[in-house]
Protein backbone atom coordinates (compact mmCIF):
# COMPACT_ATOMS: atom_id res chain seq x y z
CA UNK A 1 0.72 31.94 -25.81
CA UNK A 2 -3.05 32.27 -24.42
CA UNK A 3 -4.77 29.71 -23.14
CA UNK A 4 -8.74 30.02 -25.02
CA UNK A 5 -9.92 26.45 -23.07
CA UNK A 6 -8.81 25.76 -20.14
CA UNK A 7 -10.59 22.68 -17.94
CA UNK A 8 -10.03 22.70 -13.64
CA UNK A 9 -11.26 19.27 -12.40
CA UNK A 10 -14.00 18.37 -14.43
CA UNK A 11 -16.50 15.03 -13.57
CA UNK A 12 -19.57 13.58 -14.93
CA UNK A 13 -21.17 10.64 -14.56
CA UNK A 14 -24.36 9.03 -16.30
CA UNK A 15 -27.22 6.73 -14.91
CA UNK A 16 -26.83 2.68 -15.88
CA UNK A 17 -29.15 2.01 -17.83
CA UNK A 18 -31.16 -1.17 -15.97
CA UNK A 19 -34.19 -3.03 -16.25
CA UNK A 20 -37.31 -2.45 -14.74
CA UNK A 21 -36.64 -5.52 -12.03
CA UNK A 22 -33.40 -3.61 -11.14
CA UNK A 23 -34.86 -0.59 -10.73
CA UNK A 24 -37.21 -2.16 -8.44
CA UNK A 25 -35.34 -4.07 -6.65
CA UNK A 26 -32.77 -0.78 -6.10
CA UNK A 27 -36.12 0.64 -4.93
CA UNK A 28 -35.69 3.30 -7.28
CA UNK A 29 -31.89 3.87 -7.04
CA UNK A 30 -30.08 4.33 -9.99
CA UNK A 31 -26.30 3.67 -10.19
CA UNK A 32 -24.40 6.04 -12.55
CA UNK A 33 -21.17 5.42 -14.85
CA UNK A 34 -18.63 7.66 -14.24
CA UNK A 35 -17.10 9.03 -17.95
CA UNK A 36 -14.70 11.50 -16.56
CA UNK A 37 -12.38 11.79 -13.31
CA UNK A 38 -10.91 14.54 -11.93
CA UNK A 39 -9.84 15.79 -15.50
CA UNK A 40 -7.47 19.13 -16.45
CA UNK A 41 -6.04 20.84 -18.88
CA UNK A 42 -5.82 23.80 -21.15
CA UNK A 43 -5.74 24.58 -25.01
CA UNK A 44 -3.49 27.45 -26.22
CA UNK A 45 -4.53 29.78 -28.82
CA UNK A 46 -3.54 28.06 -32.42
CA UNK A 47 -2.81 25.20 -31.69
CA UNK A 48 -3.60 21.61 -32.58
CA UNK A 49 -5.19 19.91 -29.15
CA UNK A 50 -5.63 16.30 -29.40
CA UNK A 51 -7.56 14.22 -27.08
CA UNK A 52 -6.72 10.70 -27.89
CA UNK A 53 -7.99 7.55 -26.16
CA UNK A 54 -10.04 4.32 -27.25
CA UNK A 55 -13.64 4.01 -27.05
CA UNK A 56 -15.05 4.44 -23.95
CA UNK A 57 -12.34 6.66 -22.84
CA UNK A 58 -14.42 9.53 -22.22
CA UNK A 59 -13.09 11.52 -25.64
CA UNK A 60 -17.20 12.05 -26.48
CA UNK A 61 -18.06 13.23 -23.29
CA UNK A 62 -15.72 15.89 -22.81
CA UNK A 63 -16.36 17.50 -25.99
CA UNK A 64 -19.67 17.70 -25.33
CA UNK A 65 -19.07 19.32 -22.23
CA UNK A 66 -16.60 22.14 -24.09
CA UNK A 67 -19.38 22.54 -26.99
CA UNK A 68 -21.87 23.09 -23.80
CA UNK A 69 -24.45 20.07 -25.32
CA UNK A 70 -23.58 18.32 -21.02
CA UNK A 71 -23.25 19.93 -18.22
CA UNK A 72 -20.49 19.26 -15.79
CA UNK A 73 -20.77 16.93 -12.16
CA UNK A 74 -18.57 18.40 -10.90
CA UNK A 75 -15.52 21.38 -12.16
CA UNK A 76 -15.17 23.70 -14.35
CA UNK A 77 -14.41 24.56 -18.32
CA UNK A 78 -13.72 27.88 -19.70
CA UNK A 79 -13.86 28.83 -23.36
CA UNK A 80 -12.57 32.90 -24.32
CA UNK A 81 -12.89 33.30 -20.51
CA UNK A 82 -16.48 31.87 -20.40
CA UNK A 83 -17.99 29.34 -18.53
CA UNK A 84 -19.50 26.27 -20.11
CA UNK A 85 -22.26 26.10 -17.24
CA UNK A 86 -23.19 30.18 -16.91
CA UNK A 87 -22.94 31.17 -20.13
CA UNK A 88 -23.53 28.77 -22.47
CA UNK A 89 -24.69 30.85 -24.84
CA UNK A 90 -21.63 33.07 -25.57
CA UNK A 91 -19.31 29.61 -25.24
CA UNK A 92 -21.57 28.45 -28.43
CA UNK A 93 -20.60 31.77 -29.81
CA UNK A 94 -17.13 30.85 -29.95
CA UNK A 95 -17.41 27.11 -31.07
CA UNK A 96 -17.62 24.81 -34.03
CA UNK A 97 -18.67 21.64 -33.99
CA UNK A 98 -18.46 18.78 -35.77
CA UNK A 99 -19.89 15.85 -34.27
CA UNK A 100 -18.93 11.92 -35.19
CA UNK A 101 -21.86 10.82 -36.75
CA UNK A 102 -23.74 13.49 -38.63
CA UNK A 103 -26.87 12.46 -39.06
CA UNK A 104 -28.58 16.27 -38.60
CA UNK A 105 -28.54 16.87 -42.56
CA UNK A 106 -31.75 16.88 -44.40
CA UNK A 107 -30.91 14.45 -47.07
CA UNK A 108 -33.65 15.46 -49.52
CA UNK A 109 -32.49 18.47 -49.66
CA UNK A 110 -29.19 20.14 -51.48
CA UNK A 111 -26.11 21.31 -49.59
CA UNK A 112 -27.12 24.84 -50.14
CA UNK A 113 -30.19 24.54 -48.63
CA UNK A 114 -28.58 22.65 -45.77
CA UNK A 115 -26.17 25.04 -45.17
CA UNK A 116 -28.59 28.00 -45.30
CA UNK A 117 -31.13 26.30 -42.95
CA UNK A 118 -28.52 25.80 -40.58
CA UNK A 119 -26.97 29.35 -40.89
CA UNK A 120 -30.21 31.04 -40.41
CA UNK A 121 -30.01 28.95 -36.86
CA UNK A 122 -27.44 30.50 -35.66
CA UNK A 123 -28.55 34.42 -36.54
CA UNK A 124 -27.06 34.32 -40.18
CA UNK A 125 -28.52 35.69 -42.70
CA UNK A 126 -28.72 37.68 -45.89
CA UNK A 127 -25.50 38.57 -48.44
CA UNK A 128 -23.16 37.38 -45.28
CA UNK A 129 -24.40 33.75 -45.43
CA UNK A 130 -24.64 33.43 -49.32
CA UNK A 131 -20.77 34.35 -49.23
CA UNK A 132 -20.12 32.22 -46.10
CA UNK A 133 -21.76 28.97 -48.10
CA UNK A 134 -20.04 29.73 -51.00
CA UNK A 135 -16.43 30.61 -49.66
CA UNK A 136 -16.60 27.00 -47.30
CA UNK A 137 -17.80 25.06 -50.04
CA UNK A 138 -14.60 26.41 -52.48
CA UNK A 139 -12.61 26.01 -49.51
CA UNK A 140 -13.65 22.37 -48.50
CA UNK A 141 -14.07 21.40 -52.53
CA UNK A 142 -17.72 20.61 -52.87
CA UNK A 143 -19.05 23.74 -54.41
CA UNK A 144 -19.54 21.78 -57.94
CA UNK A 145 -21.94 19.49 -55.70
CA UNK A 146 -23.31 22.06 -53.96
CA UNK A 147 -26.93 22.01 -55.47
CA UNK A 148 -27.07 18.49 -55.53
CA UNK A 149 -28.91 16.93 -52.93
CA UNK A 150 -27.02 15.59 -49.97
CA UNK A 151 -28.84 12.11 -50.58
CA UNK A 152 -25.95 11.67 -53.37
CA UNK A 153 -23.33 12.64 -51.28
CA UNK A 154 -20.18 9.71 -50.40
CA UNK A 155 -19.12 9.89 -46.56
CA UNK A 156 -16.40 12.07 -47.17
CA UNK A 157 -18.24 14.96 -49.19
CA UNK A 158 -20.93 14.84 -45.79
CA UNK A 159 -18.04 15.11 -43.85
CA UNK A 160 -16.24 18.11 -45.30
CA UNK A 161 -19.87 19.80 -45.59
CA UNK A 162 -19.81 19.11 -41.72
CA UNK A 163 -16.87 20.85 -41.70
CA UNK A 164 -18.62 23.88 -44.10
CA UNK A 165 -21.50 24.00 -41.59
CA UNK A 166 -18.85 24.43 -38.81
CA UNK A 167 -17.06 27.17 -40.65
CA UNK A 168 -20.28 29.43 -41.55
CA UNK A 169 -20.49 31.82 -37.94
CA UNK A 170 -16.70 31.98 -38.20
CA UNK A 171 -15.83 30.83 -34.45
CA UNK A 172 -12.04 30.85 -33.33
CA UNK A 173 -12.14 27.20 -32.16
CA UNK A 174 -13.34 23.96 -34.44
CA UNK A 175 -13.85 21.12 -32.10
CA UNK A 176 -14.19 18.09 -34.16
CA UNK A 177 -15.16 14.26 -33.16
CA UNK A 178 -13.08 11.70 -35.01
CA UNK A 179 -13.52 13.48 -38.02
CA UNK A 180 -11.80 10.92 -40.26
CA UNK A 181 -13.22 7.35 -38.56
CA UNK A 182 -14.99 6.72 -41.76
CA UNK A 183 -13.29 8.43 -44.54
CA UNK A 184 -11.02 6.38 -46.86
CA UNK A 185 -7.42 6.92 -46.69
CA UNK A 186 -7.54 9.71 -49.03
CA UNK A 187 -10.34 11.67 -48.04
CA UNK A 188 -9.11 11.45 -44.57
CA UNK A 189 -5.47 12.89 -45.90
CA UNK A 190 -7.20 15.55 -47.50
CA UNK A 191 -9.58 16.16 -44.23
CA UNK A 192 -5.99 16.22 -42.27
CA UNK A 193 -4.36 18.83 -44.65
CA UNK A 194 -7.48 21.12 -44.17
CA UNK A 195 -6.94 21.64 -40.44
CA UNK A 196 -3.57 21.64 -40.31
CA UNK A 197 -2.79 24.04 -44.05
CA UNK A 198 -6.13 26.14 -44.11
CA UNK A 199 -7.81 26.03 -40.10
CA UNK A 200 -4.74 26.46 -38.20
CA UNK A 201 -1.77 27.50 -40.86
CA UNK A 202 -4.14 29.99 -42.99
CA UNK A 203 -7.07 31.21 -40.27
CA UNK A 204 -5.16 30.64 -37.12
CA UNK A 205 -7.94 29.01 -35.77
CA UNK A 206 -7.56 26.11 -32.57
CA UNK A 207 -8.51 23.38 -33.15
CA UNK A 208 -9.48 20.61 -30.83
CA UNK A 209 -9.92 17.04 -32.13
CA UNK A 210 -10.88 13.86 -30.43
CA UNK A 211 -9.30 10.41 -32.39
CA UNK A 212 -8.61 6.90 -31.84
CA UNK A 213 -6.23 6.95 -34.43
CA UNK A 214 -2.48 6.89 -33.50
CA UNK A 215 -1.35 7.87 -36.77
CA UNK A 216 -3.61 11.00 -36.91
CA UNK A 217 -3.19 12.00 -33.41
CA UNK A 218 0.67 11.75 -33.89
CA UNK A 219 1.02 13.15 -37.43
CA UNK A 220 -1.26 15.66 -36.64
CA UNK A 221 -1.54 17.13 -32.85
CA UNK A 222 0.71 19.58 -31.78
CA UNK A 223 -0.09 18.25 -28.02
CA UNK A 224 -2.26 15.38 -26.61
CA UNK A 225 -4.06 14.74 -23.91
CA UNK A 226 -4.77 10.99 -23.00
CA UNK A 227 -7.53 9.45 -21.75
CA UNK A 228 -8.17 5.71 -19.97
CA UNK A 229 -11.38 5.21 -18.12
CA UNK A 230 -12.41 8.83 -17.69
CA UNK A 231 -8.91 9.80 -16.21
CA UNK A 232 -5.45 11.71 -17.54
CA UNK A 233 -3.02 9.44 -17.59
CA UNK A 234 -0.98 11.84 -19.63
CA UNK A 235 -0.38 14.96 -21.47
CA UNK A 236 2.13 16.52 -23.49
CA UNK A 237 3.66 16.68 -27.65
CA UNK A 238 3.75 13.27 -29.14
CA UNK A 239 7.08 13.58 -28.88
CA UNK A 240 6.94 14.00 -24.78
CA UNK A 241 4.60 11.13 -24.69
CA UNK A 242 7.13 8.95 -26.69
CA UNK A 243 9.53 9.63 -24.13
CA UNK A 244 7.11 8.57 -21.50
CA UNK A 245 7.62 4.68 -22.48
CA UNK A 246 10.79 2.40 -21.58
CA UNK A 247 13.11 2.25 -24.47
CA UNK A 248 12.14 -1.88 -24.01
CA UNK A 249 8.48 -1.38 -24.57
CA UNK A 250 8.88 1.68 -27.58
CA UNK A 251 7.42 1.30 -30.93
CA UNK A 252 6.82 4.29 -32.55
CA UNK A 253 3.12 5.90 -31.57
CA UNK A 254 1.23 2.44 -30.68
CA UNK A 255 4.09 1.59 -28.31
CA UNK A 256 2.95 4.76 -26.65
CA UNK A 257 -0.52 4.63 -26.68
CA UNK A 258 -0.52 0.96 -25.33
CA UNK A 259 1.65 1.93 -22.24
CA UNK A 260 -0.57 4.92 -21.40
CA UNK A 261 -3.58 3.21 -21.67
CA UNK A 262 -2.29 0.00 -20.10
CA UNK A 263 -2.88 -2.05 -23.01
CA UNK A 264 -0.51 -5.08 -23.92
């Protein structure tokens, strides 16, 4: 298989946020937060990539840097043989993203309208958009809410119109950010069964998707990459990764996750 992503050594780091006595007192020196060490891998064409970690395990960070919204420290990431940093432009090109918390939709108006509005952003226009709303919206079952305004809309309906917006400049990779933290346990089935049956299975898209959420990232992933503190403490099929912890400490996916990450 080809590698689409593939990430060489990657850092960033952000400023502390301090108060103004700090500051002074630092005489103007800010200290910085490292989010990622030293961090590599690669995503094959296809597949299911999972980057799994708790919070502050620098999951958010380095999908911003693939979906070229940060710039790296340090490193580099490639995406269809691009550069995040150079070309930015034609990395977007490739790239669909569906952020945590969507909060970019305007409410007062109707999913249509969203979805044109957003469309139009990215050079769509025309008979190709109408049919691009309408085929995501069948596909992701909200086209019978379509016209409604996205005011009225539960969690999960946003969501899989997240997903819609995604879909519209048809780009080989969806990267998605905890895409089911606050969907009920149906919705997020349902959410689950889209990537794997219709993304991956039907499009052959890859898909990369950052969760705290052993049963997803298990059930779902075809490989993982794990995070603690910015760093790779592992990578491999959930399978491999099971393998990873003593037979004395195994229990099932948490057993792994909690020796990777150190926990109890």
């Amino acid at each position: 298989m080809t590698a689409c992503v593939v990430a060489d050594r990657l850092a960033k780091a952000y400023p502390e946020v301090i108060s103004l006595t700090a500051w002074i007192r630092s005489c103007g020196k800010l200290a910085k937060r490292t989010a990622l060490y030293d961090v590599s891998f690669s995503v094959e064409e296809g597949e299911i990539f999972g980057i799994l970690g708790a919070n502050g395990a620098g999951k958010t960070t380095l999908l911003k840097i693939l979906s070229t919204l940060v710039v790296p420290d340090a490193g580099t990431l490639t995406v269809c043989d691009r550069d995040v940093a150079r070309e930015p432009a034609a990395v977007r090109a490739s790239i669909g993203l569906c952020p945590a918390e969507e909060r970019s939709f305007y409410t007062r108006l109707s999913g249509r309208e969203n979805l044109r509005f957003f469309g139009r952003l990215q050079g769509l226009g025309g008979r190709v958009l109408e049919r691009r709303i309408d085929e995501s919206a069948k596909r992701l079952e909200i086209a019978d809410r379509l016209d409604s305004v996205v005011q009225g809309y539960s969690t999960g309906m946003r969501q899989r119109l997240n997903v819609a917006r995604a879909l519209l400049p048809d780009p080989p990779i969806l990267v998605l950010d905890e895409p089911t933290k606050a969907l009920d346990p149906v919705s997020a089935l349902r959410l689950r069964r889209f990537v794997r049956e219709e993304l991956v299975g039907r499009d052959g898209r890859t898909v990369v998707i950052a969760t705290n959420q052993l049963d997803e990232a298990w059930s779902l992933c075809d490989r993982l990459l794990v995070l603690s503190q910015g760093r790779v403490v592992a990578e491999g099929t959930p399978y491999e990764l099971e393998a990873l912890t003593p037979e004395a400490e195994r229990g099932g996916a948490l057993g792994s996750f909690l020796h990777l990450v150190g926990g109890p």
